[in-house]
N, C-alpha and C. Protein backbone atom coordinates (compact mmCIF):
# COMPACT_ATOMS: atom_id res chain seq x y z
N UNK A 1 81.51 108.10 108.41
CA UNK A 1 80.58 107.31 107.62
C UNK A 1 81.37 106.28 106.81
N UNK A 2 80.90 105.27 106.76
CA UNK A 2 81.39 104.02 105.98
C UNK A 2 81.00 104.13 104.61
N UNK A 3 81.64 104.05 103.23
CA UNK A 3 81.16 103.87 102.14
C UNK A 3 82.36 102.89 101.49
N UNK A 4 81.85 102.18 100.03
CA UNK A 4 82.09 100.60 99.68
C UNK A 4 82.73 101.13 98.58
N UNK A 5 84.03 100.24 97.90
CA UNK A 5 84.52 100.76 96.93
C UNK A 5 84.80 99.08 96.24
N UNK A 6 84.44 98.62 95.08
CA UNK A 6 84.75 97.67 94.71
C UNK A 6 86.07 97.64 93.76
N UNK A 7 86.78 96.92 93.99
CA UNK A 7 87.82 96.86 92.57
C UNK A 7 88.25 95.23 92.29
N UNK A 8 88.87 95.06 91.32
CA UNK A 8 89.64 93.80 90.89
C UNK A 8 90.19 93.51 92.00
N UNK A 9 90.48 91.96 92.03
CA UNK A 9 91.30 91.84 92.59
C UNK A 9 92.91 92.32 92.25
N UNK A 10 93.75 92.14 91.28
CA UNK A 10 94.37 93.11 91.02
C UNK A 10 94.72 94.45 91.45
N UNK A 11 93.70 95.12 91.23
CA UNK A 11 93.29 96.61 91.66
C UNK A 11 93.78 96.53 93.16
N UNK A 12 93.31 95.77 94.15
CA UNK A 12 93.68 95.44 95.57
C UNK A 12 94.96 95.36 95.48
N UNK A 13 95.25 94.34 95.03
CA UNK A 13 96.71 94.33 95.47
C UNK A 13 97.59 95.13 95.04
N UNK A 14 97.83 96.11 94.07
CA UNK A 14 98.47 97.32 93.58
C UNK A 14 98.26 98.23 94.66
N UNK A 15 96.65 98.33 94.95
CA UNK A 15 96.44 99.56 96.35
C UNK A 15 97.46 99.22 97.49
N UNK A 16 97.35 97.69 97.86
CA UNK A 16 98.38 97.10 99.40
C UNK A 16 99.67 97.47 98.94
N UNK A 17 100.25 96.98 98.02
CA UNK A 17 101.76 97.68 97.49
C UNK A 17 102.29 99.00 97.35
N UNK A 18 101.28 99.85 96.96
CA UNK A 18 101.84 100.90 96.81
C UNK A 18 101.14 102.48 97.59
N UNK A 19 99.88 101.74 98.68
CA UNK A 19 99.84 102.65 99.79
C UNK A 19 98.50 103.58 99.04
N UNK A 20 98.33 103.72 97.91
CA UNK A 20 97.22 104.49 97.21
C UNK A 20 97.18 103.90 95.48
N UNK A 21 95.81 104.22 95.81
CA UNK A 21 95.49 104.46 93.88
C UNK A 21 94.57 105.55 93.56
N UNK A 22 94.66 105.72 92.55
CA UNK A 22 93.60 106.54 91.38
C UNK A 22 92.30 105.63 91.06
N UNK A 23 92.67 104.44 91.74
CA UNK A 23 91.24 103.99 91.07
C UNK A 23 90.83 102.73 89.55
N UNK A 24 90.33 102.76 89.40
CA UNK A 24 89.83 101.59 88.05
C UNK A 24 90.32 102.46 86.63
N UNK A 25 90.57 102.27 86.06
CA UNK A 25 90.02 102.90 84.54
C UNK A 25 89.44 103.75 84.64
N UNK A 26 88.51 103.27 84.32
CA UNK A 26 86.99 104.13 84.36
C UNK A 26 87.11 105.40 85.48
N UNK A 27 87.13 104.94 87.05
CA UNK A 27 87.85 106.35 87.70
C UNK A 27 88.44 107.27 87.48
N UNK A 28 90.23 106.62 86.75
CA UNK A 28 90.88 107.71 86.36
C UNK A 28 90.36 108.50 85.07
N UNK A 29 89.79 107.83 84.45
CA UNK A 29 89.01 108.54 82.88
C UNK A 29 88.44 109.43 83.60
N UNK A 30 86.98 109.38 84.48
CA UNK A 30 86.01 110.35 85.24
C UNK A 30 86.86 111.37 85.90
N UNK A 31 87.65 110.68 85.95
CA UNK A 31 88.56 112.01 87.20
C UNK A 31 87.92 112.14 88.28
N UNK A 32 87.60 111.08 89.31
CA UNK A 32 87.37 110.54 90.62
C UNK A 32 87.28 109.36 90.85
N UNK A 33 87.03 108.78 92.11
CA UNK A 33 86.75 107.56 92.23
C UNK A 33 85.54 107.46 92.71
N UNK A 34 84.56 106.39 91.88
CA UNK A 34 83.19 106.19 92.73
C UNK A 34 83.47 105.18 93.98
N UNK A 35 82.38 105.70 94.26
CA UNK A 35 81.84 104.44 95.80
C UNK A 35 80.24 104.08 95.93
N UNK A 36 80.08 103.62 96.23
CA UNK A 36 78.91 103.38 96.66
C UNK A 36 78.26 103.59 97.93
N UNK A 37 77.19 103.47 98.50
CA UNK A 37 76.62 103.46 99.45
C UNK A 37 76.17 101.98 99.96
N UNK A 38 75.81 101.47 101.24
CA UNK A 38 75.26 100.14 101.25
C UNK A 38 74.17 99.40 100.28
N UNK A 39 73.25 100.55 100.20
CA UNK A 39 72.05 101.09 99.60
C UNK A 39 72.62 100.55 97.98
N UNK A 40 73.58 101.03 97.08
CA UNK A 40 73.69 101.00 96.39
C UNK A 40 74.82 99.92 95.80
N UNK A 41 75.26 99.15 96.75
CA UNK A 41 76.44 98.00 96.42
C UNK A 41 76.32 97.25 95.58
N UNK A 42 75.00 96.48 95.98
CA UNK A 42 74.70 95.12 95.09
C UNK A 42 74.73 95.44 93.63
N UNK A 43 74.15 96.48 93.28
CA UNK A 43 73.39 97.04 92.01
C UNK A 43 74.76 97.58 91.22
N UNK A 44 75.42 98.22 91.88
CA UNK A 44 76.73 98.38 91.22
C UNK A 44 77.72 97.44 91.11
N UNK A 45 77.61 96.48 91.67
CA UNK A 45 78.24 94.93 91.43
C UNK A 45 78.13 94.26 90.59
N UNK A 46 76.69 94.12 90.36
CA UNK A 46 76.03 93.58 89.20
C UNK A 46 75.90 94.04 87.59
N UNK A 47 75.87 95.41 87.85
CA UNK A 47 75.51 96.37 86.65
C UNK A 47 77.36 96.64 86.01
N UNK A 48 78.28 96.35 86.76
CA UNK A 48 79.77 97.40 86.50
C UNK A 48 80.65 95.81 86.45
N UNK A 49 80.21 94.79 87.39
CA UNK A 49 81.40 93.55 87.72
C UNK A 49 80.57 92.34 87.41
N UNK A 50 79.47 92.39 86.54
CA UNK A 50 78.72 91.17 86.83
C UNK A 50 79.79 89.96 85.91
N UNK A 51 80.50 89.80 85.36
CA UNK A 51 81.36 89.22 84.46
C UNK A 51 82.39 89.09 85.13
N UNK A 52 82.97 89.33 86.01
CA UNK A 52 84.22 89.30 86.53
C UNK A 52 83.75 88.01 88.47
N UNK A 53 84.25 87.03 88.22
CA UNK A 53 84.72 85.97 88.95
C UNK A 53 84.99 86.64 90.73
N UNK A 54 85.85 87.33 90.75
CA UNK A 54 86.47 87.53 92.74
C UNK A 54 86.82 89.43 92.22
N UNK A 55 85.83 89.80 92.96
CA UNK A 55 85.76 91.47 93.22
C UNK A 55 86.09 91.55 94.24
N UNK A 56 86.61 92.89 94.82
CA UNK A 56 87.10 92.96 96.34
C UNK A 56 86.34 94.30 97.13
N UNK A 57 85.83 94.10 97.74
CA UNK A 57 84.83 95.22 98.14
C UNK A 57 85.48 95.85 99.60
N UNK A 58 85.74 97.10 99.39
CA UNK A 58 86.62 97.96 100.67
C UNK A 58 85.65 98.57 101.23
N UNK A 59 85.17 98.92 102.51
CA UNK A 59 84.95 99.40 103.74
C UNK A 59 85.80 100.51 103.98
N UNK A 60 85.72 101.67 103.58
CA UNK A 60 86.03 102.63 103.42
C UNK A 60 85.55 104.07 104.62
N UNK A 61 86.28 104.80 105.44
CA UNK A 61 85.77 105.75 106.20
C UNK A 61 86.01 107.05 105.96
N UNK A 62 84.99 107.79 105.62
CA UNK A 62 84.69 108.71 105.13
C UNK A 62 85.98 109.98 105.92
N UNK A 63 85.48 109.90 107.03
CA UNK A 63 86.66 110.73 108.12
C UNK A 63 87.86 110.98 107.93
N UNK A 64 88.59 109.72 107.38
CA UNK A 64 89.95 110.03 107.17
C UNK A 64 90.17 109.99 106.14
N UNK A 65 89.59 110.95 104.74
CA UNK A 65 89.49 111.04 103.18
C UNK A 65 89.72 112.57 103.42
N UNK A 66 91.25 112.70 103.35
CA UNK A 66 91.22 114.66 103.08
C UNK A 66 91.15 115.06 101.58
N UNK A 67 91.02 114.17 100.66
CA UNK A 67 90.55 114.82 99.42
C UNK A 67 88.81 115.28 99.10
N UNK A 68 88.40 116.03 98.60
CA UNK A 68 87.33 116.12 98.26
C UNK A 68 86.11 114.81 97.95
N UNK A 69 85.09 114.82 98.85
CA UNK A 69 84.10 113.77 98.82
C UNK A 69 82.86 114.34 98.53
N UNK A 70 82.39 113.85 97.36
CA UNK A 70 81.25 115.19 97.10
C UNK A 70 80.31 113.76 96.70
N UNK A 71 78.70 114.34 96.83
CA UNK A 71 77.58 113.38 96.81
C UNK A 71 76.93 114.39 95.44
N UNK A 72 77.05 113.31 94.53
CA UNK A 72 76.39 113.88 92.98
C UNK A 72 75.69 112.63 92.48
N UNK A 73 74.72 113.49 91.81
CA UNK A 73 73.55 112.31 91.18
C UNK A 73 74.20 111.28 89.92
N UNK A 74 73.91 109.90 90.02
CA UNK A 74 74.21 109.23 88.64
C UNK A 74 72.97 108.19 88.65
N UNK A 75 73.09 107.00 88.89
CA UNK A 75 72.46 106.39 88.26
C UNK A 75 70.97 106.53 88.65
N UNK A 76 69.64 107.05 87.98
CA UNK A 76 68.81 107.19 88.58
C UNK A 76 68.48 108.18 89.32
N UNK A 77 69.49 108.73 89.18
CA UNK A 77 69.16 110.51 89.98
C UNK A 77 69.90 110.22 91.20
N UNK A 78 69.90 109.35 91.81
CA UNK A 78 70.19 108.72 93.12
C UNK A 78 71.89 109.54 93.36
N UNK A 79 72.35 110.01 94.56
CA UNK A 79 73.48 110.81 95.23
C UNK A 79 74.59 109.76 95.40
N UNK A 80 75.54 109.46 94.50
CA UNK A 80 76.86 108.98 94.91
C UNK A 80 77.78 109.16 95.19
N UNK A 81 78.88 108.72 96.08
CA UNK A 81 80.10 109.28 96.96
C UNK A 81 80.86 109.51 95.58
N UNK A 82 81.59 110.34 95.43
CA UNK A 82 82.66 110.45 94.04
C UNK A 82 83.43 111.07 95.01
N UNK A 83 84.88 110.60 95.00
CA UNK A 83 86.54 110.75 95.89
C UNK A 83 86.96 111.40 94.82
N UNK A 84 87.31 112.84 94.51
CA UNK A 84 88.53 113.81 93.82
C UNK A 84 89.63 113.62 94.72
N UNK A 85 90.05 112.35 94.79
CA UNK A 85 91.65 112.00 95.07
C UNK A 85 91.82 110.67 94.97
N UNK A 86 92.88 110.25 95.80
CA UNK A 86 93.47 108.97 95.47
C UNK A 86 92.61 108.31 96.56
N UNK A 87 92.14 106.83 96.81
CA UNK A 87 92.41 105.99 97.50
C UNK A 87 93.41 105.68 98.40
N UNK A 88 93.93 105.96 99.68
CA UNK A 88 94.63 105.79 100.30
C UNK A 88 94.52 104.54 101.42
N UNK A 89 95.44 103.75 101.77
CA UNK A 89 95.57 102.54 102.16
C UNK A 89 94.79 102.76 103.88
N UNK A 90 95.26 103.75 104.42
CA UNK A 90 94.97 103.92 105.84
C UNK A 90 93.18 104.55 105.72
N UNK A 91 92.33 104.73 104.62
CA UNK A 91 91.30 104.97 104.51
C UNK A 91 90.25 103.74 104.79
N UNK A 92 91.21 102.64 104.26
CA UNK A 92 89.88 101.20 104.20
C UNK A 92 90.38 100.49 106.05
N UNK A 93 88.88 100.39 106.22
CA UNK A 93 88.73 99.80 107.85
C UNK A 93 88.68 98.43 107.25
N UNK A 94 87.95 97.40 105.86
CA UNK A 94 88.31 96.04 105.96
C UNK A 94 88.24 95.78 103.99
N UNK A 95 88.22 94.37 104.08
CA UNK A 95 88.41 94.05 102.73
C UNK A 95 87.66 92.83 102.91
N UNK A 96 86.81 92.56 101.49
CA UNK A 96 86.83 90.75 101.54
C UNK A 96 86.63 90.94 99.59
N UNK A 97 86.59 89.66 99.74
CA UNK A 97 87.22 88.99 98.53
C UNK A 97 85.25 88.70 98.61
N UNK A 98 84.62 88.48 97.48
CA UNK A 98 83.57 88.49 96.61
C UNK A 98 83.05 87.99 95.50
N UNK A 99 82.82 86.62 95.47
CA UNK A 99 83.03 85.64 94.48
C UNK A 99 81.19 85.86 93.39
N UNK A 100 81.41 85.08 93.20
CA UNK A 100 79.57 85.05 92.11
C UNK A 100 79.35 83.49 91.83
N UNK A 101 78.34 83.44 91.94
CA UNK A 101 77.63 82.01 91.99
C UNK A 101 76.30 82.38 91.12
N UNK A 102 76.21 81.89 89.77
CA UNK A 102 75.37 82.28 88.86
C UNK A 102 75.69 83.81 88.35
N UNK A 103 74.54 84.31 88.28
CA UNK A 103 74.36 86.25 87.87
C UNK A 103 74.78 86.84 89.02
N UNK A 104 74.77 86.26 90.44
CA UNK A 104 74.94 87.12 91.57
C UNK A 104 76.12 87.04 92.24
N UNK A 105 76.31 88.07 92.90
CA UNK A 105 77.62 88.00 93.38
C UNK A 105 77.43 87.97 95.06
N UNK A 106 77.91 87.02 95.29
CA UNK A 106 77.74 86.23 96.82
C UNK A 106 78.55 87.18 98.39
N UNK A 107 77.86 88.43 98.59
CA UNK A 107 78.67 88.86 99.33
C UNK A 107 78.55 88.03 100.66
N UNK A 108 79.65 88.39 101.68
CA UNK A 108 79.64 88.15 103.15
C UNK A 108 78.82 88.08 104.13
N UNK A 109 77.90 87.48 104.84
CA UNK A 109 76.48 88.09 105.98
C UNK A 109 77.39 89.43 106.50
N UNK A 110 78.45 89.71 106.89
CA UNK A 110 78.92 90.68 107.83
C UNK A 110 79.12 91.50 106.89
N UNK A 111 78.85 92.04 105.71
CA UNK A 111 78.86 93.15 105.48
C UNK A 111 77.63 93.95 105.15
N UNK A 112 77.91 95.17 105.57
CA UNK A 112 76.50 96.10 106.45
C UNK A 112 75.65 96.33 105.13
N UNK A 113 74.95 95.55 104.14
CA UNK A 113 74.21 95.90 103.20
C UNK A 113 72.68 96.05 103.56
N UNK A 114 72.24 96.94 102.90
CA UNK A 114 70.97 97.54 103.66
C UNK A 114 70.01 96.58 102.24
């Protein structure tokens, strides 16, 4: 299964350098890393990055995550991916860069948002 992980740009490039992360702030505080669902991208873009200029949104496969991937309720009751481990580099299938034009943030046609 595919699930979406947004970070800084920053955040990206620390992950490409050093093969894994812990995640945002906020992740390592929670003690996991969120993700999202397609279902749930935009809304967490807006609500968590709406202030921030070029976000980088990872394509992420569930399959090759041997840390714990557990589906728990947050916003709205609604079931989100939370990773009890690191981010690992060989986990993300793609990347794009994610700019904002007004309040919204302008993703890609090719990425699978429902």
């Amino acid at each position: 299964m595919e699930i979406y992980k947004i970070l800084l740009r920053q955040e990206w490039c620390d992950l490409k350098s050093r093969g894994q992360t812990l995640g945002s702030p906020v992740d390592q505080t929670d003690g996991y890393i969120h993700f999202s669902t397609a279902e749930q991208l935009r809304v967490t873009a807006f609500k968590h990055f709406r202030s921030q200029k070029d976000i980088v949104v990872l394509g992420c496969d569930t399959d090759l995550m041997d840390s714990p991937l557990k589906w728990e309720p947050s916003r709205g009751g609604s079931l989100f991916p939370h990773l009890y481990g690191p981010i690992e580099i060989q986990f993300v299938l793609w990347h794009s860069i994610v700019s904002i034009a007004g309040d919204s943030h302008v993703f890609p046609e090719w990425i699978p948002l429902k």
